[in-house]
C-alpha atoms as a PDB file:
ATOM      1  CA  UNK A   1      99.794  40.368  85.635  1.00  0.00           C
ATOM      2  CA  UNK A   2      97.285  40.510  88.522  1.00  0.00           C
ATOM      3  CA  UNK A   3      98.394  40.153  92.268  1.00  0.00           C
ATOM      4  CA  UNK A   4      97.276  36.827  93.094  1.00  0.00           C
ATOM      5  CA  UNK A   5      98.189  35.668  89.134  1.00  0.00           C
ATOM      6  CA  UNK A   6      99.019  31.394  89.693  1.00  0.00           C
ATOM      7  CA  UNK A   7      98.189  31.234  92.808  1.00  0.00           C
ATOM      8  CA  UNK A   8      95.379  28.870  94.406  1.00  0.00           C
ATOM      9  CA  UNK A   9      92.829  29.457  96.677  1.00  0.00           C
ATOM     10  CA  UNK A  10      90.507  27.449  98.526  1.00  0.00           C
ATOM     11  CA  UNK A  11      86.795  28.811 100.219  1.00  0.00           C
ATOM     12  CA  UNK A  12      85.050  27.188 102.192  1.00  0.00           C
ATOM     13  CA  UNK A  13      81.161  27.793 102.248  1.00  0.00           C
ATOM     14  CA  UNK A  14      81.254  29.135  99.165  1.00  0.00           C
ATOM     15  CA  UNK A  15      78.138  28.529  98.171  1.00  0.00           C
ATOM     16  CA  UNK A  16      76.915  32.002  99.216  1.00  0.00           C
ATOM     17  CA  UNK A  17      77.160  35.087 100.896  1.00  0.00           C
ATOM     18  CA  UNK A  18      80.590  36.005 101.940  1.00  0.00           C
ATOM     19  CA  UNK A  19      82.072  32.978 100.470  1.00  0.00           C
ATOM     20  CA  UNK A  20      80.651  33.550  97.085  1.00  0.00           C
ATOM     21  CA  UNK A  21      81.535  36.848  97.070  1.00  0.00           C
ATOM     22  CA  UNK A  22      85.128  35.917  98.248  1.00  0.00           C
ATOM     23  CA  UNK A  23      85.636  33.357  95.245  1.00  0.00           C
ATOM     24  CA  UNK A  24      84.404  36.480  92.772  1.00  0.00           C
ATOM     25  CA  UNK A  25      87.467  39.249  94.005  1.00  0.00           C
ATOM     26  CA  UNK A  26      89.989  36.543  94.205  1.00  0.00           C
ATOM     27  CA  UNK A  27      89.060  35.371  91.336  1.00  0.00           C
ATOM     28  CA  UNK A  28      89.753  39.118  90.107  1.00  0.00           C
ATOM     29  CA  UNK A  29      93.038  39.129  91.489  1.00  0.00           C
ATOM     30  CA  UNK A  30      94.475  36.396  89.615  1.00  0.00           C
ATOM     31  CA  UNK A  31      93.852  33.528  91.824  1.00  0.00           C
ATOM     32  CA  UNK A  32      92.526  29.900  90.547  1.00  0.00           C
ATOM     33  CA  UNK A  33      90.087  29.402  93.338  1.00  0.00           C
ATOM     34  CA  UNK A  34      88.556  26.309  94.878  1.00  0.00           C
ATOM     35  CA  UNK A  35      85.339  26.409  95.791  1.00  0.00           C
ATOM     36  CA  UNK A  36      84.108  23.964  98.485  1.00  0.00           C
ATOM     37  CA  UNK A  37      80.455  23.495 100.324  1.00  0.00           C
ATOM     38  CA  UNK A  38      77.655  20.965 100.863  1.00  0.00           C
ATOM     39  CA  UNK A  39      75.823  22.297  97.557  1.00  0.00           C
ATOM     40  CA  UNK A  40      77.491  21.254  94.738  1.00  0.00           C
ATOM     41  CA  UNK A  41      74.807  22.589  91.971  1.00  0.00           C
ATOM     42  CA  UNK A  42      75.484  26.038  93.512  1.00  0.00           C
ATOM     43  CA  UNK A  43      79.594  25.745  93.089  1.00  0.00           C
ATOM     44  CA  UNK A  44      79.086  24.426  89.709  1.00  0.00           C
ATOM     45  CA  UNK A  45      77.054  27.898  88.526  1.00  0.00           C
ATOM     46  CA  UNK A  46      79.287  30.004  90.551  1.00  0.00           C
ATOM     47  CA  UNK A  47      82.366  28.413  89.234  1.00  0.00           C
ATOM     48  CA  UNK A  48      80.914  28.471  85.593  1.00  0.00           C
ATOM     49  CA  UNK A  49      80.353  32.482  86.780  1.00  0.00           C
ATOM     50  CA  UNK A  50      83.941  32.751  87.563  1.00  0.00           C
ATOM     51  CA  UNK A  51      85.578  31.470  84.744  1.00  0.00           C
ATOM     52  CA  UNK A  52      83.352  33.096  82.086  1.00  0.00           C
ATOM     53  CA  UNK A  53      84.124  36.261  84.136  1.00  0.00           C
ATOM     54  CA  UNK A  54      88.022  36.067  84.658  1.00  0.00           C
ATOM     55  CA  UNK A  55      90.974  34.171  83.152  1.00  0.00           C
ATOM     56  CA  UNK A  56      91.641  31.630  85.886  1.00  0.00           C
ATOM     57  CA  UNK A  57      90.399  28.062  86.845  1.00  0.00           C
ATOM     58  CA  UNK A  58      87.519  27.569  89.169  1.00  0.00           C
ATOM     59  CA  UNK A  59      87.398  24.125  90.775  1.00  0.00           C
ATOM     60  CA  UNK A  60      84.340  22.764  92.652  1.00  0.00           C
ATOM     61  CA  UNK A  61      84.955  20.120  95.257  1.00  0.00           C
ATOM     62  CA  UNK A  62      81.707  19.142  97.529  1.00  0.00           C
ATOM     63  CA  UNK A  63      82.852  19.290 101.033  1.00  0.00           C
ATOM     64  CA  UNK A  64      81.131  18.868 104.157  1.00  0.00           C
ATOM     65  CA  UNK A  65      83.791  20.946 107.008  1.00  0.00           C
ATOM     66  CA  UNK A  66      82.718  19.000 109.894  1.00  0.00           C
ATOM     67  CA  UNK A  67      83.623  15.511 108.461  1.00  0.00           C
ATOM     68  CA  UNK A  68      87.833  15.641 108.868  1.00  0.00           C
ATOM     69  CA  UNK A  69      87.821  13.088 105.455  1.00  0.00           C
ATOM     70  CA  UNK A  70      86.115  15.517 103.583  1.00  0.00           C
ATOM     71  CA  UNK A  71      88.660  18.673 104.066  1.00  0.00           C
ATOM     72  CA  UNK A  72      91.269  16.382 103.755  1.00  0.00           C
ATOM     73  CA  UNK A  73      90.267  15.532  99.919  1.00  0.00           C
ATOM     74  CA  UNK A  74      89.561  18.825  99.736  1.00  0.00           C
ATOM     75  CA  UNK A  75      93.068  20.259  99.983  1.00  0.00           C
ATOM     76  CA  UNK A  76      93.933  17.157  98.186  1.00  0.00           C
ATOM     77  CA  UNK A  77      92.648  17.331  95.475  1.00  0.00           C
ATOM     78  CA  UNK A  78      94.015  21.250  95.161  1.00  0.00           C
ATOM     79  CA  UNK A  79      97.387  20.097  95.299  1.00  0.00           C
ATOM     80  CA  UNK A  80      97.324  17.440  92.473  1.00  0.00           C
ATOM     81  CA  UNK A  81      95.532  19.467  90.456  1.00  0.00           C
ATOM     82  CA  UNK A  82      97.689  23.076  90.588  1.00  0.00           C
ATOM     83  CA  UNK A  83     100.432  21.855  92.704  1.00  0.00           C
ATOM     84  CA  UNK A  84     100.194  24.033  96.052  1.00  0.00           C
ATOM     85  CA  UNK A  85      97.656  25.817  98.437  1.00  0.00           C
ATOM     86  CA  UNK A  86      98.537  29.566  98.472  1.00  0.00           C
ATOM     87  CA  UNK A  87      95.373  30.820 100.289  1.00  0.00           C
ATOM     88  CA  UNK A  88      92.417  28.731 102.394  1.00  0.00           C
ATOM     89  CA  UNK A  89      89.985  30.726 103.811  1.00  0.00           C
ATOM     90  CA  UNK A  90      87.877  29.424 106.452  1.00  0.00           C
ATOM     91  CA  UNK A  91      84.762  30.896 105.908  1.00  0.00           C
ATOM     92  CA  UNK A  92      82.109  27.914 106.630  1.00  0.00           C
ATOM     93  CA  UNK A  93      79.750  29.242 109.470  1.00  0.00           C
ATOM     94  CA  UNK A  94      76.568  28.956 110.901  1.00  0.00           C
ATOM     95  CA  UNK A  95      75.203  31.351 113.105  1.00  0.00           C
ATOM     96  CA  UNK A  96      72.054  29.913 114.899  1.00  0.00           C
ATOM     97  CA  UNK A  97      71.444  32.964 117.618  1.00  0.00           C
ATOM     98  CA  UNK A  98      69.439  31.561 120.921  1.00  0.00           C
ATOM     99  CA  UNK A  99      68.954  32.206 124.295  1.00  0.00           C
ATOM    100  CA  UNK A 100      70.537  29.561 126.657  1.00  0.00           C
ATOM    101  CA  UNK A 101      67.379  29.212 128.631  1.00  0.00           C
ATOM    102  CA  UNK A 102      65.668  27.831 125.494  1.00  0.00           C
ATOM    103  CA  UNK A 103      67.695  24.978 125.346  1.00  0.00           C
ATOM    104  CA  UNK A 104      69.198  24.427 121.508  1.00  0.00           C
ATOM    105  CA  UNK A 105      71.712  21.915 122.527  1.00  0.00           C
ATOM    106  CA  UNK A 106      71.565  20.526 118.927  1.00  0.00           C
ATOM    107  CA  UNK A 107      71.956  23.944 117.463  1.00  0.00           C
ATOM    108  CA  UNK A 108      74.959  24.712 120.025  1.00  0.00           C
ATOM    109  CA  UNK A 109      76.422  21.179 118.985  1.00  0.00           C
ATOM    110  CA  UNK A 110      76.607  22.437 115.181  1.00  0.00           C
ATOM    111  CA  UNK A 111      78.062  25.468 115.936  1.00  0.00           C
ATOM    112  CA  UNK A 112      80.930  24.013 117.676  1.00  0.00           C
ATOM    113  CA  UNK A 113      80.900  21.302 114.656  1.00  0.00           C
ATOM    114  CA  UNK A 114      80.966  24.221 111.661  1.00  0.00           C
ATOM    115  CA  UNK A 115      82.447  26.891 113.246  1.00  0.00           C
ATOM    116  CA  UNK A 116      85.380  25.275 115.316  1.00  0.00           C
ATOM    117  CA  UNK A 117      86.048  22.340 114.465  1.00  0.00           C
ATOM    118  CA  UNK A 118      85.743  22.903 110.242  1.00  0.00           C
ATOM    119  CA  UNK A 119      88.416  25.756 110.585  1.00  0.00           C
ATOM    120  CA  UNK A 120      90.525  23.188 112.971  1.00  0.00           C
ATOM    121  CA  UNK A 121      90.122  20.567 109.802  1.00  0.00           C
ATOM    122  CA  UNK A 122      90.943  23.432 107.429  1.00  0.00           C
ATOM    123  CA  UNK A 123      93.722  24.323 109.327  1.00  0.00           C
ATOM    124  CA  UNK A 124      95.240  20.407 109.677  1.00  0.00           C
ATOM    125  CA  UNK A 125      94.571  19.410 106.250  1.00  0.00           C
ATOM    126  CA  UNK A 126      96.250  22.681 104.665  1.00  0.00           C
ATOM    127  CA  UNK A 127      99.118  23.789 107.254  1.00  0.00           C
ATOM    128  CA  UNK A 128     101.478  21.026 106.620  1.00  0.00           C
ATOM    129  CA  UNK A 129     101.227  21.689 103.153  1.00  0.00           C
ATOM    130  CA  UNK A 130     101.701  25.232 103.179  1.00  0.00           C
ATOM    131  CA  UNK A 131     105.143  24.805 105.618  1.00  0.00           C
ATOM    132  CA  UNK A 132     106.426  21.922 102.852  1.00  0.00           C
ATOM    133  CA  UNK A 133     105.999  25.452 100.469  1.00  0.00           C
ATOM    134  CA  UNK A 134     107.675  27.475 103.187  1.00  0.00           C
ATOM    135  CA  UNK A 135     104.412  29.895 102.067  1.00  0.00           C
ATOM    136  CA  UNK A 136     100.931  30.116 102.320  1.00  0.00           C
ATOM    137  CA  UNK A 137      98.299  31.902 103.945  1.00  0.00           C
ATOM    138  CA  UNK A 138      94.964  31.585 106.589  1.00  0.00           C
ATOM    139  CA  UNK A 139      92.244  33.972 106.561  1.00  0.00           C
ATOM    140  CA  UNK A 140      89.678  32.785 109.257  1.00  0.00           C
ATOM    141  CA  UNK A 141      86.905  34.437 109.024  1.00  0.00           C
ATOM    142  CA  UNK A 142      85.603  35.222 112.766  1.00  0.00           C
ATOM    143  CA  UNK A 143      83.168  37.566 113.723  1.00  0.00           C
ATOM    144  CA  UNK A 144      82.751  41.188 115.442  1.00  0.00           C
ATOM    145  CA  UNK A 145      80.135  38.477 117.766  1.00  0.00           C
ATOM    146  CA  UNK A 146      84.041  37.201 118.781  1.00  0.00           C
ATOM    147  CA  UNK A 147      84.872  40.615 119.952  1.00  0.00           C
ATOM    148  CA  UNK A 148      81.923  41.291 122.140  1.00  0.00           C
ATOM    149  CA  UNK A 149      79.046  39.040 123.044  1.00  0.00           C
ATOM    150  CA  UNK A 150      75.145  40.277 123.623  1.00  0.00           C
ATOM    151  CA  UNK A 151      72.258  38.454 124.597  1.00  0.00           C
ATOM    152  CA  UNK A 152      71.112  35.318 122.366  1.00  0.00           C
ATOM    153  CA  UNK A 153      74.809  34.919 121.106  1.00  0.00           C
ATOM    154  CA  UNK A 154      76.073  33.685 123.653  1.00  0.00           C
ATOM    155  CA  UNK A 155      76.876  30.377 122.102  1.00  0.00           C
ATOM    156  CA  UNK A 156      77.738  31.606 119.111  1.00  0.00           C
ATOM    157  CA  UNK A 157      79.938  33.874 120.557  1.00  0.00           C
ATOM    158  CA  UNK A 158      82.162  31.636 121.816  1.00  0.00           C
ATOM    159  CA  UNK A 159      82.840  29.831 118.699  1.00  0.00           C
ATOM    160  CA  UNK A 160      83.593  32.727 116.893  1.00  0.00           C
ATOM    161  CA  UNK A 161      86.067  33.748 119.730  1.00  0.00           C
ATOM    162  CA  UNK A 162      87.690  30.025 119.517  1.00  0.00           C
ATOM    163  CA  UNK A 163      88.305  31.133 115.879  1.00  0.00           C
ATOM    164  CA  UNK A 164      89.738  34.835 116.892  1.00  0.00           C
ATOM    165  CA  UNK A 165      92.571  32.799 119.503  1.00  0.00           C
ATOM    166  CA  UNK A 166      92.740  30.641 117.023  1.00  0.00           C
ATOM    167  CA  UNK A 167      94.284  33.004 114.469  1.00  0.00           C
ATOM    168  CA  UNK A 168      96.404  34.716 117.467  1.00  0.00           C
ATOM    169  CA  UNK A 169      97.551  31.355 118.500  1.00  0.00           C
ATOM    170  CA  UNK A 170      98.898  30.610 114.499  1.00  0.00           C
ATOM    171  CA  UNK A 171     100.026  34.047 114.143  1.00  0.00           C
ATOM    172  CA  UNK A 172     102.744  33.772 117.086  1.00  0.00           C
ATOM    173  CA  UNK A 173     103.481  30.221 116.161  1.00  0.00           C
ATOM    174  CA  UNK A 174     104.087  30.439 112.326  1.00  0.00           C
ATOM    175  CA  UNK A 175     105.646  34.096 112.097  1.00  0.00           C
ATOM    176  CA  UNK A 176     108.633  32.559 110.832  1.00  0.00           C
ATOM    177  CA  UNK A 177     107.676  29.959 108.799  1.00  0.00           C
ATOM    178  CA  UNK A 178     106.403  32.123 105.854  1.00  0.00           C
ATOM    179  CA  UNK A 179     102.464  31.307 106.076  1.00  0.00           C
ATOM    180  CA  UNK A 180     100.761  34.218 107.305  1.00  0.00           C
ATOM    181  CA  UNK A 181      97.551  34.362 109.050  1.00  0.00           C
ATOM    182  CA  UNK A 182      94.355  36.638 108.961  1.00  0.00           C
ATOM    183  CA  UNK A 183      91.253  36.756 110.972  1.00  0.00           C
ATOM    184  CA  UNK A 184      88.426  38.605 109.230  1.00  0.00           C
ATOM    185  CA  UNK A 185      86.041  39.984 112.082  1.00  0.00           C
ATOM    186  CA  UNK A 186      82.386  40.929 110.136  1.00  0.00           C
ATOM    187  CA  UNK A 187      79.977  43.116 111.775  1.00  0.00           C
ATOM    188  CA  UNK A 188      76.142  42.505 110.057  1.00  0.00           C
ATOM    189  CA  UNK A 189      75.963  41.236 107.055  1.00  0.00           C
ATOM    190  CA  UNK A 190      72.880  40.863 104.547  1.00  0.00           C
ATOM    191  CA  UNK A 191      73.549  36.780 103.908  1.00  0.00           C
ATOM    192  CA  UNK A 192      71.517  34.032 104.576  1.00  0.00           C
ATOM    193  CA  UNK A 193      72.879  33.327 108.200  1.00  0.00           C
ATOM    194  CA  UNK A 194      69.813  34.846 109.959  1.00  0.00           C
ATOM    195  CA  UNK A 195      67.285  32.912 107.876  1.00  0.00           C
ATOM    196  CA  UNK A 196      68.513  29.610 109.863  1.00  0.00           C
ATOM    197  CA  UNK A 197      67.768  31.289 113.289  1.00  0.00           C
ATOM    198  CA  UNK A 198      65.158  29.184 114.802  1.00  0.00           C
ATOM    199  CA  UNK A 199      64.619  31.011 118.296  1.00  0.00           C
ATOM    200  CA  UNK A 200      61.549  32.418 118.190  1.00  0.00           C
ATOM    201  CA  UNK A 201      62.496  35.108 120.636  1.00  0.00           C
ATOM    202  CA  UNK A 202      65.320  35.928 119.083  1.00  0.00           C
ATOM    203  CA  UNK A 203      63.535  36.450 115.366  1.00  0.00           C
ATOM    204  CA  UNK A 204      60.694  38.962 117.892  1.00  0.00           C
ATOM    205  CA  UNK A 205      63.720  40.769 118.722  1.00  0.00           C
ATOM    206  CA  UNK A 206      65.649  41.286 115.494  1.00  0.00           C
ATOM    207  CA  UNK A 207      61.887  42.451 113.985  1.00  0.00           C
ATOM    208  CA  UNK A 208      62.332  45.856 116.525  1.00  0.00           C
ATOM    209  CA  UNK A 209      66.022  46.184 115.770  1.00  0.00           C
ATOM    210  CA  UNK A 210      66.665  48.793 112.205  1.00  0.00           C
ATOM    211  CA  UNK A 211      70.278  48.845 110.744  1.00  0.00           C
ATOM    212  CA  UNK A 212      71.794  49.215 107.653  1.00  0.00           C
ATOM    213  CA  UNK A 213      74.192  45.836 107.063  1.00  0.00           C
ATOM    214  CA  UNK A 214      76.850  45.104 105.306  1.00  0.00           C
ATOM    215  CA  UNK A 215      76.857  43.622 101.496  1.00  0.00           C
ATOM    216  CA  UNK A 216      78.714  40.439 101.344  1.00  0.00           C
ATOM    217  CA  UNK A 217      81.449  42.134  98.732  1.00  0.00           C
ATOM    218  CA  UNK A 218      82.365  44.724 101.624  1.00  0.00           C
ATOM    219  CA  UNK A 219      84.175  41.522 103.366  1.00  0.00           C
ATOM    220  CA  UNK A 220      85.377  39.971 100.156  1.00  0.00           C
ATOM    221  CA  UNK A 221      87.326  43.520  99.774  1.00  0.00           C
ATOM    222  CA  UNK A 222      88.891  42.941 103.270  1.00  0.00           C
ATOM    223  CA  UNK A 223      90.212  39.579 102.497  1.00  0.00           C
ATOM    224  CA  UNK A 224      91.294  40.429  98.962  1.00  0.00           C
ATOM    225  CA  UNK A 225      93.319  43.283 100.625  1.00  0.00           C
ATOM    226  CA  UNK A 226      94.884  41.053 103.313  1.00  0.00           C
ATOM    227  CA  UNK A 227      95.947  38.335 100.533  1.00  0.00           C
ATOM    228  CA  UNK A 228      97.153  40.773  97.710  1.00  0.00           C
ATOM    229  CA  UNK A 229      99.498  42.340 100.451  1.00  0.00           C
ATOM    230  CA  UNK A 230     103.530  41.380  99.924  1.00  0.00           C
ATOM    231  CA  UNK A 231     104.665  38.475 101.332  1.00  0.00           C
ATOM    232  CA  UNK A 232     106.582  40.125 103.971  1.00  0.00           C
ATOM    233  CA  UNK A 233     103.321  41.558 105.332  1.00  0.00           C
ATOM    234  CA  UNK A 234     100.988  40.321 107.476  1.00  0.00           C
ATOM    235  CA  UNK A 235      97.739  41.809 108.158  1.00  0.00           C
ATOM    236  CA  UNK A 236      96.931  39.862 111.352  1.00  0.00           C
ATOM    237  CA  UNK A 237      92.881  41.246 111.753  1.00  0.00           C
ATOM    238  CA  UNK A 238      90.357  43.390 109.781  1.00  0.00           C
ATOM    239  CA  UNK A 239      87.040  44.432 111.689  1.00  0.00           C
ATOM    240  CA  UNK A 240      84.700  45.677 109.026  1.00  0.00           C
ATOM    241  CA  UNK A 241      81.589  47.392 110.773  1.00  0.00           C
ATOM    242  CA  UNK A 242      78.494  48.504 109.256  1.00  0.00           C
ATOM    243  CA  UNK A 243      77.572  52.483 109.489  1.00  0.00           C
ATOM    244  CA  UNK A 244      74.348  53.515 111.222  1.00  0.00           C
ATOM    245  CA  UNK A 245      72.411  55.780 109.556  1.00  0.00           C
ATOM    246  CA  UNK A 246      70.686  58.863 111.410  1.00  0.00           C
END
């Protein structure tokens, strides 16, 4: 029997990247997984992936994180269909780097809506279901940007540090309750997240900058290792940086 054997978890934006690869080494571990994002087509090859892979159930449930309704049905539909949430990870982000002095209002607008606001709904639709279980467990995934902030992330910064007190906050309030929370801090990563920058500075600046970035499966590993852990451990944060070359 795996680790994670009939347990359930839930990814957001899991469509790609860090999600995707998330879905893949819980799925590995034993866990059913529920896979949730704007783009169903995607979810229904990856979860077709996943169960010709491993011997657990992959779910797909379209979900848009900033719309409350939508996370609601979300976690929802998990429970009637494999009767608890053992795991959501709240992985949905954007990360639209600008300066301030350009002006992206919209684009600082749907950061706050993705990257706040969808873990808040995450957190509201799945927490009261995980204290009815007296178990359960968050994994936010935040950002080394919520450790530090340099110029054109300034924005995006400070959602990703919402997220990072966010997980301190829960931490401290549900030690005792038996749901245990995470926050997974990535350095660079090779996803798509930098293909939605629009700033034209910014894209001039990353074309001078050289580094060797993480793979999407190096943070799957992180949060497989924080939920395969015994239930009376909690590993409260994981930075995962990458190495730079000489």
């Amino acid at each position: 029997m795996t680790k994670l054997s009939n347990k359930v978890a839930i990814i957001t934006g899991a469509s790609s990247g860090i999600g995707k690869a998330i879905a893949h080494h819980l799925a590995d571990t034993g866990a059913n997984v529920v896979l949730a994002a704007r783009r169903s087509e995607r979810l229904q090859e990856l979860a077709n992936e996943i169960t010709e892979s491993y011997n657990v159930e992959a779910k797909v449930v379209e979900t848009d994180v900033t719309k409350k309704e939508d996370v609601e049905q979300l976690v929802k539909e998990t429970k009637d269909q494999f009767g608890s949430v053992d795991i959501l990870v709240n992985n949905a982000g954007v990360m639209l780097l600008s300066f301030l002095k350009n002006d992206h209002v919209d684009e600082w607008e749907q950061m706050v809506d993705v990257n706040i606001k969808g873990v808040l709904f995450g957190i509201h639709a799945s927490l009261p279901v995980m204290l009815d279980q007296d178990a359960g467990h968050i994994i936010n995934v935040s950002s080394v940007a919520g450790h530090e902030v340099f110029p054109s992330s300034t924005v995006y910064s400070a959602t990703k540090y919402a997220v990072r007190a966010l997980s301190m906050g829960m931490e401290k309030e549900l030690s005792r309750s038996g749901v245990r929370v995470t926050n997974i801090s990535p350095g660079a990563v090779d996803t798509e997240l930098t293909e939605h920058i629009t700033d034209g500075e910014v894209l001039d600046m990353f074309k001078d900058r050289s580094m060797d970035p993480l793979e999407a499966n190096d943070i799957a590993r992180a949060v497989a290792y924080a939920a395969t852990q015994p239930s009376n451990v909690n590993v409260n944060e994981v930075i995962v940086r990458p190495m730079h070359k000489k």
